[in-house]
C-alpha atoms as a PDB file:
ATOM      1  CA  UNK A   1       1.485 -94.477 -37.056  1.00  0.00           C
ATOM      2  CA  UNK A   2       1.407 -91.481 -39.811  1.00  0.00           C
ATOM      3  CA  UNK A   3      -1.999 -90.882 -38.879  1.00  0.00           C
ATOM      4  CA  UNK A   4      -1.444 -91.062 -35.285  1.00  0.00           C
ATOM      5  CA  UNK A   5       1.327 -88.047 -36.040  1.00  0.00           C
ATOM      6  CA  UNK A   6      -1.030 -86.081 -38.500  1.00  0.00           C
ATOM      7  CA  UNK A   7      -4.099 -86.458 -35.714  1.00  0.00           C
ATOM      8  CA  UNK A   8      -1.095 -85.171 -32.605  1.00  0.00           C
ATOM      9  CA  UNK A   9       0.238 -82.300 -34.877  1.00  0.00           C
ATOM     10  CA  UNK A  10      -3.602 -81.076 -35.951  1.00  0.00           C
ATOM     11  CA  UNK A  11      -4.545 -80.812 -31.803  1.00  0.00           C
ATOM     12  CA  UNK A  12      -1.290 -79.492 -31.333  1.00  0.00           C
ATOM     13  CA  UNK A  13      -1.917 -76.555 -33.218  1.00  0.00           C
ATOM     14  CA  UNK A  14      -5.237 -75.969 -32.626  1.00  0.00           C
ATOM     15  CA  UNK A  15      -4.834 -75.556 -28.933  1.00  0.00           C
ATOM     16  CA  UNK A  16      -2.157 -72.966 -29.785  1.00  0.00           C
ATOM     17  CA  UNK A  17      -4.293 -71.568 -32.038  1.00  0.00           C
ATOM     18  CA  UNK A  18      -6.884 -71.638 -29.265  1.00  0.00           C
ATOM     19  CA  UNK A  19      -4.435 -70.055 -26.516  1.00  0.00           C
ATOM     20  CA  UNK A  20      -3.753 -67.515 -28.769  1.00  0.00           C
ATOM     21  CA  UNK A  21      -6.935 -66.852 -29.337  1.00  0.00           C
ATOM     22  CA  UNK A  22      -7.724 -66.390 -26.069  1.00  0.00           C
ATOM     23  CA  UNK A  23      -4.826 -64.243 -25.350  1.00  0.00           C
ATOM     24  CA  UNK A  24      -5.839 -62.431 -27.825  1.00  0.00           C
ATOM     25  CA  UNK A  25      -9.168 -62.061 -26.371  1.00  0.00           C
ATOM     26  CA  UNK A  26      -7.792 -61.149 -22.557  1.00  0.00           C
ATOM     27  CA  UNK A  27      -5.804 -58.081 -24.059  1.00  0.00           C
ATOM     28  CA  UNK A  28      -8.477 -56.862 -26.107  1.00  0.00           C
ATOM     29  CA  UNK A  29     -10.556 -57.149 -23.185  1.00  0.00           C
ATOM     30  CA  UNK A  30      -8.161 -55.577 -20.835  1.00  0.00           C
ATOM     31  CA  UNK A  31      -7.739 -52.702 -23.450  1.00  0.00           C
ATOM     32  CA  UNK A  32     -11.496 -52.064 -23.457  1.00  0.00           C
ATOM     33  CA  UNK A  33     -11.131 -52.146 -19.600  1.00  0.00           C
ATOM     34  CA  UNK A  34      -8.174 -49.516 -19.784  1.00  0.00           C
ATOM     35  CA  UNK A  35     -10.085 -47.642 -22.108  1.00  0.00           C
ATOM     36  CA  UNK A  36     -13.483 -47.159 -20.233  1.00  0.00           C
ATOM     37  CA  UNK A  37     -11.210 -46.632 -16.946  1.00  0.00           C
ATOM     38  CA  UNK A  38      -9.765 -43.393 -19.086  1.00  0.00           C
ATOM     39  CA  UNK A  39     -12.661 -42.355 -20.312  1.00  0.00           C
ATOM     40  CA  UNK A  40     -14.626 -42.580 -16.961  1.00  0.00           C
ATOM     41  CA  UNK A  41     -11.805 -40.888 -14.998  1.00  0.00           C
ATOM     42  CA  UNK A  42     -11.654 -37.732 -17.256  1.00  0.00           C
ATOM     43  CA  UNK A  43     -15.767 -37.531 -17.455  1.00  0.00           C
ATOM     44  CA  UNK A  44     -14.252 -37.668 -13.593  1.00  0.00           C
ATOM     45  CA  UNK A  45     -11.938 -34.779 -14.400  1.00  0.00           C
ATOM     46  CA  UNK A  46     -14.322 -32.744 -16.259  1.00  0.00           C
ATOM     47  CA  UNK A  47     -17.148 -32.656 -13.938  1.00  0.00           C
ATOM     48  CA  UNK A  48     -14.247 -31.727 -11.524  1.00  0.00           C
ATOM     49  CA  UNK A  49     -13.317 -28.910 -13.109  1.00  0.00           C
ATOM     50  CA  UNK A  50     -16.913 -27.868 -13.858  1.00  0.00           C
ATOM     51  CA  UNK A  51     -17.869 -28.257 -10.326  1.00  0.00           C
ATOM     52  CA  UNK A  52     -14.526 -26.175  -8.994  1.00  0.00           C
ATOM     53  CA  UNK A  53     -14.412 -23.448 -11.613  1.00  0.00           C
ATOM     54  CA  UNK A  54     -17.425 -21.152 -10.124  1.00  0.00           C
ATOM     55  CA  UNK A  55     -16.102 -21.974  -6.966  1.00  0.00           C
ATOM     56  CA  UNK A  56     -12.409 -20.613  -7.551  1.00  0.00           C
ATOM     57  CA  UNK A  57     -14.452 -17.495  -9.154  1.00  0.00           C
ATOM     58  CA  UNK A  58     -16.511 -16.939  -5.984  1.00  0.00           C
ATOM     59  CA  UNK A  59     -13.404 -17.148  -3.918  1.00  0.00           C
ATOM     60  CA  UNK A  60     -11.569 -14.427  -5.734  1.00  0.00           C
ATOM     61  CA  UNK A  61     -14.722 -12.289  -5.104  1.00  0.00           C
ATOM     62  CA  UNK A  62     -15.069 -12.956  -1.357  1.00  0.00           C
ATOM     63  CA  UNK A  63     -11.879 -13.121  -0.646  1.00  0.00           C
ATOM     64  CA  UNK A  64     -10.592  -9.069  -1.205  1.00  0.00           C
ATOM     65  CA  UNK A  65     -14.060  -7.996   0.483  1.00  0.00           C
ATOM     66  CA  UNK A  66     -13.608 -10.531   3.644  1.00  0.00           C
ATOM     67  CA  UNK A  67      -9.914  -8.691   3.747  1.00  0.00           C
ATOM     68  CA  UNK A  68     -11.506  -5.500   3.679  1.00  0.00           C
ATOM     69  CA  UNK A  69     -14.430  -6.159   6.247  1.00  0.00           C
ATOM     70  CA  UNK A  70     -11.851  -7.237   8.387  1.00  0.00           C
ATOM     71  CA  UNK A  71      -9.588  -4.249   8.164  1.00  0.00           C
ATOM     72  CA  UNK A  72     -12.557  -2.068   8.757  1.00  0.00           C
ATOM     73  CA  UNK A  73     -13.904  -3.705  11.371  1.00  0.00           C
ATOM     74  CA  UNK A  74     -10.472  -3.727  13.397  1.00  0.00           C
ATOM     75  CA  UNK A  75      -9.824  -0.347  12.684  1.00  0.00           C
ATOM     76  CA  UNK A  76     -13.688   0.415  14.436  1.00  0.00           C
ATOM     77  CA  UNK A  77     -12.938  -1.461  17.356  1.00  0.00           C
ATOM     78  CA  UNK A  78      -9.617  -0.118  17.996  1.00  0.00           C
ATOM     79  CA  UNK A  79     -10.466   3.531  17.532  1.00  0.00           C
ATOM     80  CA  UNK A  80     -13.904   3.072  19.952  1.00  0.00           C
ATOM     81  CA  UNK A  81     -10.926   1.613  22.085  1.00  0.00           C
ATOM     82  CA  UNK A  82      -8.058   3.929  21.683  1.00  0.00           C
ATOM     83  CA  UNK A  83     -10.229   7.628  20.794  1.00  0.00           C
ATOM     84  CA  UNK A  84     -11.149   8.571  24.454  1.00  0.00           C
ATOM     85  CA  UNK A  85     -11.624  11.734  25.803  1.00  0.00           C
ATOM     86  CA  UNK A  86      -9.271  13.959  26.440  1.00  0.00           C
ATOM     87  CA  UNK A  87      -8.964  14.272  30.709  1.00  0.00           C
ATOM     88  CA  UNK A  88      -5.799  16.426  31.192  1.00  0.00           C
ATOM     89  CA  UNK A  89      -3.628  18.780  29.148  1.00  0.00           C
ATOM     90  CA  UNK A  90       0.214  19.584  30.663  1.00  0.00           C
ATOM     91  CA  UNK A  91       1.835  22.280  29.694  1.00  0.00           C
ATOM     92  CA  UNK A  92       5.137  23.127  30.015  1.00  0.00           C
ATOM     93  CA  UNK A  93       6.665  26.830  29.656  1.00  0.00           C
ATOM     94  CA  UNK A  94       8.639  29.574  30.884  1.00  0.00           C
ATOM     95  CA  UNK A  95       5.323  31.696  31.843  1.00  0.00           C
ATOM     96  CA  UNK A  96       6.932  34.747  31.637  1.00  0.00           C
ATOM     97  CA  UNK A  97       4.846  35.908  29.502  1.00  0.00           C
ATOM     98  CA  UNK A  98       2.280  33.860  28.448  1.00  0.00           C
ATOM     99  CA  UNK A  99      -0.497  32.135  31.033  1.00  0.00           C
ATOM    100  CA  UNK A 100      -1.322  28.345  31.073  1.00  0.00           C
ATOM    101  CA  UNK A 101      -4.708  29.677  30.465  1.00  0.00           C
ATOM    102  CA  UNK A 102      -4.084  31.522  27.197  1.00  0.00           C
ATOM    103  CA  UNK A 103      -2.381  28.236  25.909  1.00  0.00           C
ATOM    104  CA  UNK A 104      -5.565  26.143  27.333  1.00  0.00           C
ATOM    105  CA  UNK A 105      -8.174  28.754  25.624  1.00  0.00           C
ATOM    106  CA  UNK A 106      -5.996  28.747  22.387  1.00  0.00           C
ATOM    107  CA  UNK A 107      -6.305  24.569  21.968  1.00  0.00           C
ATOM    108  CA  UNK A 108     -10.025  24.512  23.452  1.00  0.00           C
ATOM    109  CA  UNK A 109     -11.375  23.559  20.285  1.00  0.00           C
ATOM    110  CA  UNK A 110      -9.588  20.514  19.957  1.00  0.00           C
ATOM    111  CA  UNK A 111     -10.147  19.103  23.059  1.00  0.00           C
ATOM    112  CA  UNK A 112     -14.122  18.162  22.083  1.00  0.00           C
ATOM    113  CA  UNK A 113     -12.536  16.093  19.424  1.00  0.00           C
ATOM    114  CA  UNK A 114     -11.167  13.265  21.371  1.00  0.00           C
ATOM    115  CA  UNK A 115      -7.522  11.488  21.995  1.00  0.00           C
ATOM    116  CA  UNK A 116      -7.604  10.420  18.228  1.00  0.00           C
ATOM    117  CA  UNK A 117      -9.405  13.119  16.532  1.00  0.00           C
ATOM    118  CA  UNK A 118      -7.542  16.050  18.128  1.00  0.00           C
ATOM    119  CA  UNK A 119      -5.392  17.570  15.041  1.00  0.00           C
ATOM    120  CA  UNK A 120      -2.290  18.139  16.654  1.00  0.00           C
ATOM    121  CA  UNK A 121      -0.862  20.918  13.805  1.00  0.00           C
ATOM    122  CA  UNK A 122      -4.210  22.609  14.015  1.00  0.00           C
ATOM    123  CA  UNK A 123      -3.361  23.067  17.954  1.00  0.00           C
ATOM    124  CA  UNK A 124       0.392  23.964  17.349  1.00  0.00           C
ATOM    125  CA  UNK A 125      -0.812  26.654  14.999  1.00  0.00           C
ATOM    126  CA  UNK A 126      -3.032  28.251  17.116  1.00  0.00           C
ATOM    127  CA  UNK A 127      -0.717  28.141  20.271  1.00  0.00           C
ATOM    128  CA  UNK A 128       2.097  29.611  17.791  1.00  0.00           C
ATOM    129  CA  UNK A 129      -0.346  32.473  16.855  1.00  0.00           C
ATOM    130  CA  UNK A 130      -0.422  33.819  20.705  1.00  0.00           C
ATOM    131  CA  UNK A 131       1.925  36.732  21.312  1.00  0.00           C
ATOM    132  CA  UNK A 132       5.738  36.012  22.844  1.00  0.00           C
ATOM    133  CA  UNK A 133       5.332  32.342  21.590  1.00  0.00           C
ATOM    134  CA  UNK A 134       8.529  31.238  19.688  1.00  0.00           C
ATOM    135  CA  UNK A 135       8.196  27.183  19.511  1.00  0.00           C
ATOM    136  CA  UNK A 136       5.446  24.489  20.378  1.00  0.00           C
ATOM    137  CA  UNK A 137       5.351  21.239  20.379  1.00  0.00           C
ATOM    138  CA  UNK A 138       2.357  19.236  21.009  1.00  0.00           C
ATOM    139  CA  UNK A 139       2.087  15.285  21.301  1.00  0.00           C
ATOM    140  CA  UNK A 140       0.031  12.269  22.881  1.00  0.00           C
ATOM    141  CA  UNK A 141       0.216  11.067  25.674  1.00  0.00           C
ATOM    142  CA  UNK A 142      -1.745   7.456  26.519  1.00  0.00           C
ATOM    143  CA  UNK A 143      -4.020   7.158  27.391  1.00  0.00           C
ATOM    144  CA  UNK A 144      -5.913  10.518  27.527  1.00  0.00           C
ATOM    145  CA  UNK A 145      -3.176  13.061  28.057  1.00  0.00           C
ATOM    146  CA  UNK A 146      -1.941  16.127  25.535  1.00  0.00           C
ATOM    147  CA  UNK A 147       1.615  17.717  26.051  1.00  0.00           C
ATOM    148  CA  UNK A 148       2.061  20.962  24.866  1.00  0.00           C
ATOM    149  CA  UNK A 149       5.705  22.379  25.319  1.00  0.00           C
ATOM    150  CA  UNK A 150       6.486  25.811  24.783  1.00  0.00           C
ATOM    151  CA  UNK A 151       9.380  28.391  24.507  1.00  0.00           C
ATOM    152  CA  UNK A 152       8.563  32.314  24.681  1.00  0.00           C
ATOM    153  CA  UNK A 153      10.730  34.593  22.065  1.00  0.00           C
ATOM    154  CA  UNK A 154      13.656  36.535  23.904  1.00  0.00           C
ATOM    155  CA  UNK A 155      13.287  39.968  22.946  1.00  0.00           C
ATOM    156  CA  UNK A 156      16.643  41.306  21.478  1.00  0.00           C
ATOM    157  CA  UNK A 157      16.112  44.731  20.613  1.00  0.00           C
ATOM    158  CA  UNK A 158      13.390  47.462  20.008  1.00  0.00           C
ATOM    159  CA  UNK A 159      11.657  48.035  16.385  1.00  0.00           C
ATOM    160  CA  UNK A 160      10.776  51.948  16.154  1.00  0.00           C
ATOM    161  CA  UNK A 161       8.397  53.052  18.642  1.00  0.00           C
ATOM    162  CA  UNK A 162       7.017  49.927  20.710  1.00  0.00           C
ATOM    163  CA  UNK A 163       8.250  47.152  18.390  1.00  0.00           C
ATOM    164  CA  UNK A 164      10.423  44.667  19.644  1.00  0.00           C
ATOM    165  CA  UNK A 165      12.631  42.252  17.641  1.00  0.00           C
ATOM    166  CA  UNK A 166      13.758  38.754  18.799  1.00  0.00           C
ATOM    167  CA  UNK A 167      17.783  37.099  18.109  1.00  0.00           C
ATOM    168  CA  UNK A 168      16.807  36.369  14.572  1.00  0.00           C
ATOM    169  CA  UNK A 169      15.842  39.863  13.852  1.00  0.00           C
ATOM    170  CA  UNK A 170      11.945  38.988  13.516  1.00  0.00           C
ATOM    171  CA  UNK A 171       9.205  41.092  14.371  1.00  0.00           C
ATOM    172  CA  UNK A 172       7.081  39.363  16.511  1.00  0.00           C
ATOM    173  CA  UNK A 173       5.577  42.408  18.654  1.00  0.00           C
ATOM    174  CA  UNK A 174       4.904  45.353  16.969  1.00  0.00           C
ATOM    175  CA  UNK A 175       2.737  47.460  19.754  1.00  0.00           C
ATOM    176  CA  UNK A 176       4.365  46.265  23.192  1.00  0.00           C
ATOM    177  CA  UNK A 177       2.966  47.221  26.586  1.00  0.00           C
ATOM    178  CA  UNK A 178       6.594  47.188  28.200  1.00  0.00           C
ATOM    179  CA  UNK A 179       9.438  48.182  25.965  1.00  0.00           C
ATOM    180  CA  UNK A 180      12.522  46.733  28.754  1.00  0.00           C
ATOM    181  CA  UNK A 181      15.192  50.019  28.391  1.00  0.00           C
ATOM    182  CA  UNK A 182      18.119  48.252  28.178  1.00  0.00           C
ATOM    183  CA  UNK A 183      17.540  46.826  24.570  1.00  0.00           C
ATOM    184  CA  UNK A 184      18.840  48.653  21.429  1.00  0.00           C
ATOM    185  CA  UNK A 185      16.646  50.616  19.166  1.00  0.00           C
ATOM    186  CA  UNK A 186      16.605  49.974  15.673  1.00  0.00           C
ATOM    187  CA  UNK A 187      14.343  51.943  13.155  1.00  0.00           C
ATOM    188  CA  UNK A 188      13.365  51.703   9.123  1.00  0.00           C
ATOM    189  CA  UNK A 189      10.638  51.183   6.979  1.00  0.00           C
ATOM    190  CA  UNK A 190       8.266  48.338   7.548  1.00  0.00           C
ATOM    191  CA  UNK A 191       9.679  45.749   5.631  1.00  0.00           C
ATOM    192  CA  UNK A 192      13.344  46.486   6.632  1.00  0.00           C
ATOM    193  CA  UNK A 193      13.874  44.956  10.040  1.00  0.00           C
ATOM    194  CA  UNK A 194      15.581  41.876   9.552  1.00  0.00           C
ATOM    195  CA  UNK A 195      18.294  44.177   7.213  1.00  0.00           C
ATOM    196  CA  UNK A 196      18.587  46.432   9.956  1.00  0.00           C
ATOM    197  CA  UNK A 197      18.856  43.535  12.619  1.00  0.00           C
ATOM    198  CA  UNK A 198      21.361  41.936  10.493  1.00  0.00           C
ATOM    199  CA  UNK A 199      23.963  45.167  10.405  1.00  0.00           C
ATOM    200  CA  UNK A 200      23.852  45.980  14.147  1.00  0.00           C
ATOM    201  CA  UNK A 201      24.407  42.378  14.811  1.00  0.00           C
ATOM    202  CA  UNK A 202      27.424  42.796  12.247  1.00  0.00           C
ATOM    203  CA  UNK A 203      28.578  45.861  13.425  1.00  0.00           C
ATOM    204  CA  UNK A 204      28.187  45.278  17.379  1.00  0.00           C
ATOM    205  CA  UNK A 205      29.877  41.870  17.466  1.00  0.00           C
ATOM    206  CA  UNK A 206      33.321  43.811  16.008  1.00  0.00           C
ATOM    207  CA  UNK A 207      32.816  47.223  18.260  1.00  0.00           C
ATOM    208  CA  UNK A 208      32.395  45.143  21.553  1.00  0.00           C
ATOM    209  CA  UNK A 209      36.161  43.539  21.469  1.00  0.00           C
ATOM    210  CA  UNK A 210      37.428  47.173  21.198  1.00  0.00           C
ATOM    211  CA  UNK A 211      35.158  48.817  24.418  1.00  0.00           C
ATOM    212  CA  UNK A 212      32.722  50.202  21.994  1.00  0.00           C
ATOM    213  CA  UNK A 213      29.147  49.444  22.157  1.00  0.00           C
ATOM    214  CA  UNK A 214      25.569  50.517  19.787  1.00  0.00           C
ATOM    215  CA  UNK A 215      22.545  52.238  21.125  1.00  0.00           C
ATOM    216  CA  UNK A 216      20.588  52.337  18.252  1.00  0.00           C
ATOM    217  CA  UNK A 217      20.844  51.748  14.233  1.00  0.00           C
ATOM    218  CA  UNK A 218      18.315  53.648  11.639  1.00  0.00           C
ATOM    219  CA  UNK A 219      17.355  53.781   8.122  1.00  0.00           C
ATOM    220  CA  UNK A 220      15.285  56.369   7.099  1.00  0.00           C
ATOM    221  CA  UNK A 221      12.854  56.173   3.858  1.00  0.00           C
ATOM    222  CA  UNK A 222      15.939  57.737   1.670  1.00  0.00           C
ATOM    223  CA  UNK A 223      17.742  54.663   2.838  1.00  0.00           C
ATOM    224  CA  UNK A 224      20.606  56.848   4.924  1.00  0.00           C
ATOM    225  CA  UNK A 225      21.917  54.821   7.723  1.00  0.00           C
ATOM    226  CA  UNK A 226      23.674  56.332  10.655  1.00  0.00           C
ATOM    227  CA  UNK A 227      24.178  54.723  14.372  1.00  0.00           C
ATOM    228  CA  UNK A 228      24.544  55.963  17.590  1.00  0.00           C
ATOM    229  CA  UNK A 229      26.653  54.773  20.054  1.00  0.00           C
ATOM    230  CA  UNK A 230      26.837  53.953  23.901  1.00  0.00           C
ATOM    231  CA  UNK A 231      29.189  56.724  24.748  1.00  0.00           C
ATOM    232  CA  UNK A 232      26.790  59.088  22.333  1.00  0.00           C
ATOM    233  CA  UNK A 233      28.867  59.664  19.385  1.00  0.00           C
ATOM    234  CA  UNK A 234      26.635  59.089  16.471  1.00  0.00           C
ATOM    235  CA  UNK A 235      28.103  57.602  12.913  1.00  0.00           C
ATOM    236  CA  UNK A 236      26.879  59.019  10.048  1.00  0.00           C
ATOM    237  CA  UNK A 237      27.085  56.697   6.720  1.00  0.00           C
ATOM    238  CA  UNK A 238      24.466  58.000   4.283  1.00  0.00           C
ATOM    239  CA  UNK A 239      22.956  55.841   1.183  1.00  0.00           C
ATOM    240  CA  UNK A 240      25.834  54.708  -0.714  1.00  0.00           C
ATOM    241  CA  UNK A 241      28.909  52.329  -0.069  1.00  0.00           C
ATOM    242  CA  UNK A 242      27.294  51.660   3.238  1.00  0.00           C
ATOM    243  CA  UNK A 243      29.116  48.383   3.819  1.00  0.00           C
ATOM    244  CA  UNK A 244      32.629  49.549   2.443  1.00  0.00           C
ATOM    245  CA  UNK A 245      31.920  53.075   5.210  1.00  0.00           C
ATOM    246  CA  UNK A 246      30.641  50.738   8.400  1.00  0.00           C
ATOM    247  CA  UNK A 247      34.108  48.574   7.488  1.00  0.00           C
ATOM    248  CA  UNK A 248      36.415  51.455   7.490  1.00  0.00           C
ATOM    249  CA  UNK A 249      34.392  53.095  10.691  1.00  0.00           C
ATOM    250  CA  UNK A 250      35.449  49.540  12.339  1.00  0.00           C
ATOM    251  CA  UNK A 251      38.985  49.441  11.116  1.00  0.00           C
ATOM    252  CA  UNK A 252      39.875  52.633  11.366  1.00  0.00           C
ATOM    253  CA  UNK A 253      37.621  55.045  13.356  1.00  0.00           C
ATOM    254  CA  UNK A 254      36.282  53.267  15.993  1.00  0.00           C
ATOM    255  CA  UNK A 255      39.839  53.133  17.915  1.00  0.00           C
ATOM    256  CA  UNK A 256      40.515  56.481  16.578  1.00  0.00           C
ATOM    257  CA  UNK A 257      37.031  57.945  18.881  1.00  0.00           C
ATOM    258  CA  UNK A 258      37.441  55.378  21.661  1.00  0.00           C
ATOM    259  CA  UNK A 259      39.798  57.789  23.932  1.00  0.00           C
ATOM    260  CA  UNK A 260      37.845  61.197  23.014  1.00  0.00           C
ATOM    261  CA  UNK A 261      34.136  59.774  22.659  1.00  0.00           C
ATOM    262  CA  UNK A 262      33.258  62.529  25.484  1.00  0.00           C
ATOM    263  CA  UNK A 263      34.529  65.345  23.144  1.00  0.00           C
ATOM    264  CA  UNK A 264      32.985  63.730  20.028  1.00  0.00           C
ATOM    265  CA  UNK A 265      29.708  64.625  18.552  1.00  0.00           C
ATOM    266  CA  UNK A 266      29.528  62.408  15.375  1.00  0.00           C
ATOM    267  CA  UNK A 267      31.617  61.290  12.728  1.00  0.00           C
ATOM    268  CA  UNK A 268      30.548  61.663   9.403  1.00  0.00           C
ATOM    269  CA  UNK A 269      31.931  58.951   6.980  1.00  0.00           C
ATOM    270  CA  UNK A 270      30.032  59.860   3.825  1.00  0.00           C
ATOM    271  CA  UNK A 271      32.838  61.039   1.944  1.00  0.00           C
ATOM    272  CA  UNK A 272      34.606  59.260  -1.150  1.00  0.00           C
ATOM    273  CA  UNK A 273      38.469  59.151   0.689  1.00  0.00           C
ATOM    274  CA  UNK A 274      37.675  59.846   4.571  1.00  0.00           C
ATOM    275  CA  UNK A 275      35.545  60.823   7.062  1.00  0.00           C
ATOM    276  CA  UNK A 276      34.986  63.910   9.462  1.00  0.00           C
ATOM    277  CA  UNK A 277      34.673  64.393  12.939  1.00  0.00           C
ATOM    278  CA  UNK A 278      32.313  66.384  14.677  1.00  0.00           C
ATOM    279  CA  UNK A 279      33.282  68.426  18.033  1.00  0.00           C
ATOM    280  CA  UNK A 280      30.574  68.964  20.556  1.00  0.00           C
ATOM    281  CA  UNK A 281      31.845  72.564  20.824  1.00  0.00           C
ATOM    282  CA  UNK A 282      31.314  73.303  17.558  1.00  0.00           C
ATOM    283  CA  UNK A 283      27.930  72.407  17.505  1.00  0.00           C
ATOM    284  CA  UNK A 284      26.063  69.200  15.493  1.00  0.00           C
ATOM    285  CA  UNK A 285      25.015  70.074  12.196  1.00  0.00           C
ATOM    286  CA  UNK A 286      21.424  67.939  11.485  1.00  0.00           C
ATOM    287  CA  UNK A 287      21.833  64.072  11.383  1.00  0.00           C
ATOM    288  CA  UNK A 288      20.549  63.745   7.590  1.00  0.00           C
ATOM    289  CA  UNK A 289      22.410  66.895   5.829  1.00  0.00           C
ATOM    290  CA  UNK A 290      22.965  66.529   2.276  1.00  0.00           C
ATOM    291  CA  UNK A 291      25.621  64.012   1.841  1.00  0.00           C
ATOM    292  CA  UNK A 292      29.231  65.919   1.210  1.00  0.00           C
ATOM    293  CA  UNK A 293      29.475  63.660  -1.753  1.00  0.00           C
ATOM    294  CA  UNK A 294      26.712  64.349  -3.256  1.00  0.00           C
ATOM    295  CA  UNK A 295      27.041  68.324  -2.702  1.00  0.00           C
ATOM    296  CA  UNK A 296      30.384  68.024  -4.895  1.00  0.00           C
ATOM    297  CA  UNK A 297      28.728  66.126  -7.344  1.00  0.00           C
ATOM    298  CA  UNK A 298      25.830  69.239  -7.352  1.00  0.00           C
ATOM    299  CA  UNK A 299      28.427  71.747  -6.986  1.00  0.00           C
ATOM    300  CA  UNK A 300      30.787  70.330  -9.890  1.00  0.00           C
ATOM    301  CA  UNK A 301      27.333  70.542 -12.052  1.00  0.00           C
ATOM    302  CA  UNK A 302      26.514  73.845 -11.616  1.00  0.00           C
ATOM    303  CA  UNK A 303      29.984  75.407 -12.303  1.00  0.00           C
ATOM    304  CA  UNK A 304      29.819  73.269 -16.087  1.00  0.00           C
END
């Protein structure tokens, strides 16, 4: 019976011993199986990436210059669409005095360029060069049109001989064919007309609310000023302290003349605390005199 128990207990353990064993041998097994899986899945990887690399590299390449074929391509078929010639030009203007034809002539080499390839600011330019033009505008029209739009300058007074000014005092006509009478003259060196404009402007917009009006405003080279008025009195206001003598003409002198202006010859306000009056039947000393100022000033010297 003891034996019988050894003999049990000895099979007993070898057939754990045996399942173990074999356990043992089914997870190493697996484990090789796990590890060839992993090492054939990143040879997988690997060749992967090898494979993919150049490819990634190619498409960064091909993919900017594809962008930029595109773009120029598009942009050739829509300007062989959109750049046609150009059939008709409208103009609109006052035409007083400038034709549709100058306009046409002054844009004509433009026109050969096409819709698109027409430089608009090249064509305002030469419009605004054309005498009497003030403003231009020139735009598209689809699908083969150009507007030009135009405003002529208003001619405000005259500049010397056949000069004429416009509102801002601007010379934009300095040999005119017809000089219109009813315009003020104003006179002065080349470079002084805007000055000149900007005085009678000053000086006109405070005689008109008290019946008085300007004919003309000068400056010679010395820089004397003097005006003459509607009613023919002329002003006389020299070099110096012109401003400070055209404000006290205005405040004080202008009503003063307004009942007599037929009896009145000039008035003279080129001294330090006043002014003079001139009577036509006295006679009219010359319009630039020495100033009275300066001839007490001289006068004072040569008694020292």
């Amino acid at each position: 019976m003891a034996w019988i128990s050894r003999s049990f207990a000895g099979e007993f353990w070898k057939r754990v011993l045996q399942q173990w064993r074999t356990r043992v041998a089914v997870l190493s097994s697996c484990g090789r199986w796990r590890m060839a899986r992993k090492q054939a899945y990143r040879r997988k990887r690997k060749q992967e990436r090898t494979l993919k690399l150049p490819t990634l590299r190619l498409r960064r390449v091909v993919t900017p210059l594809l962008a930029v074929l595109m773009v120029v391509v598009t942009y050739k078929v829509s300007t062989g669409l959109l750049d046609r010639d150009i059939e008709s030009i409208e103009i609109s203007a006052p035409f007083q005095r400038v034709t549709a034809l100058q306009i046409e002539e002054a844009v004509s080499d433009e026109l050969d360029a096409g819709f698109l390839g027409a430089d608009i600011g090249r064509m305002q330019s030469q419009v605004r060069a054309l005498s009497w033009i003030d403003q231009v505008s020139v735009a598209r029209r689809w699908p083969n049109r150009i507007a030009i739009s135009v405003s002529e300058q208003v001619p405000a007074a005259i500049w010397g001989e056949r000069g004429l000014l416009n509102v801002r005092g601007e010379l934009f006509v300095d040999n005119a064919r017809h000089i219109p009478a009813e315009l003020p003259r104003l006179s002065g060196p080349a470079d002084s007309s805007a000055v000149v404009a900007k005085r009678y402007l000053h000086v006109r917009d405070q005689l008109i609310p008290i019946g008085l009006d300007l004919l003309s405003v000068a400056v010679d080279a010395r820089g004397a000023w003097k005006m003459m008025l509607t009613n023919g009195v002329e002003i006389r206001l020299g070099r110096r302290e012109v401003d400070a003598r055209t404000d006290l003409f205005i405040a004080v002198v202008a009503d003063v003349i307004t009942g007599q202006s037929k009896e009145i010859a000039y008035v003279d306000m080129r001294y330090n605390n006043g002014f003079t009056i001139g009577w036509k039947d006295v006679g009219i000393p010359p319009a630039f005199d020495p100033d009275p100022v300066e001839q007490e000033m001289l006068a004072a010297r040569d008694t020292r």
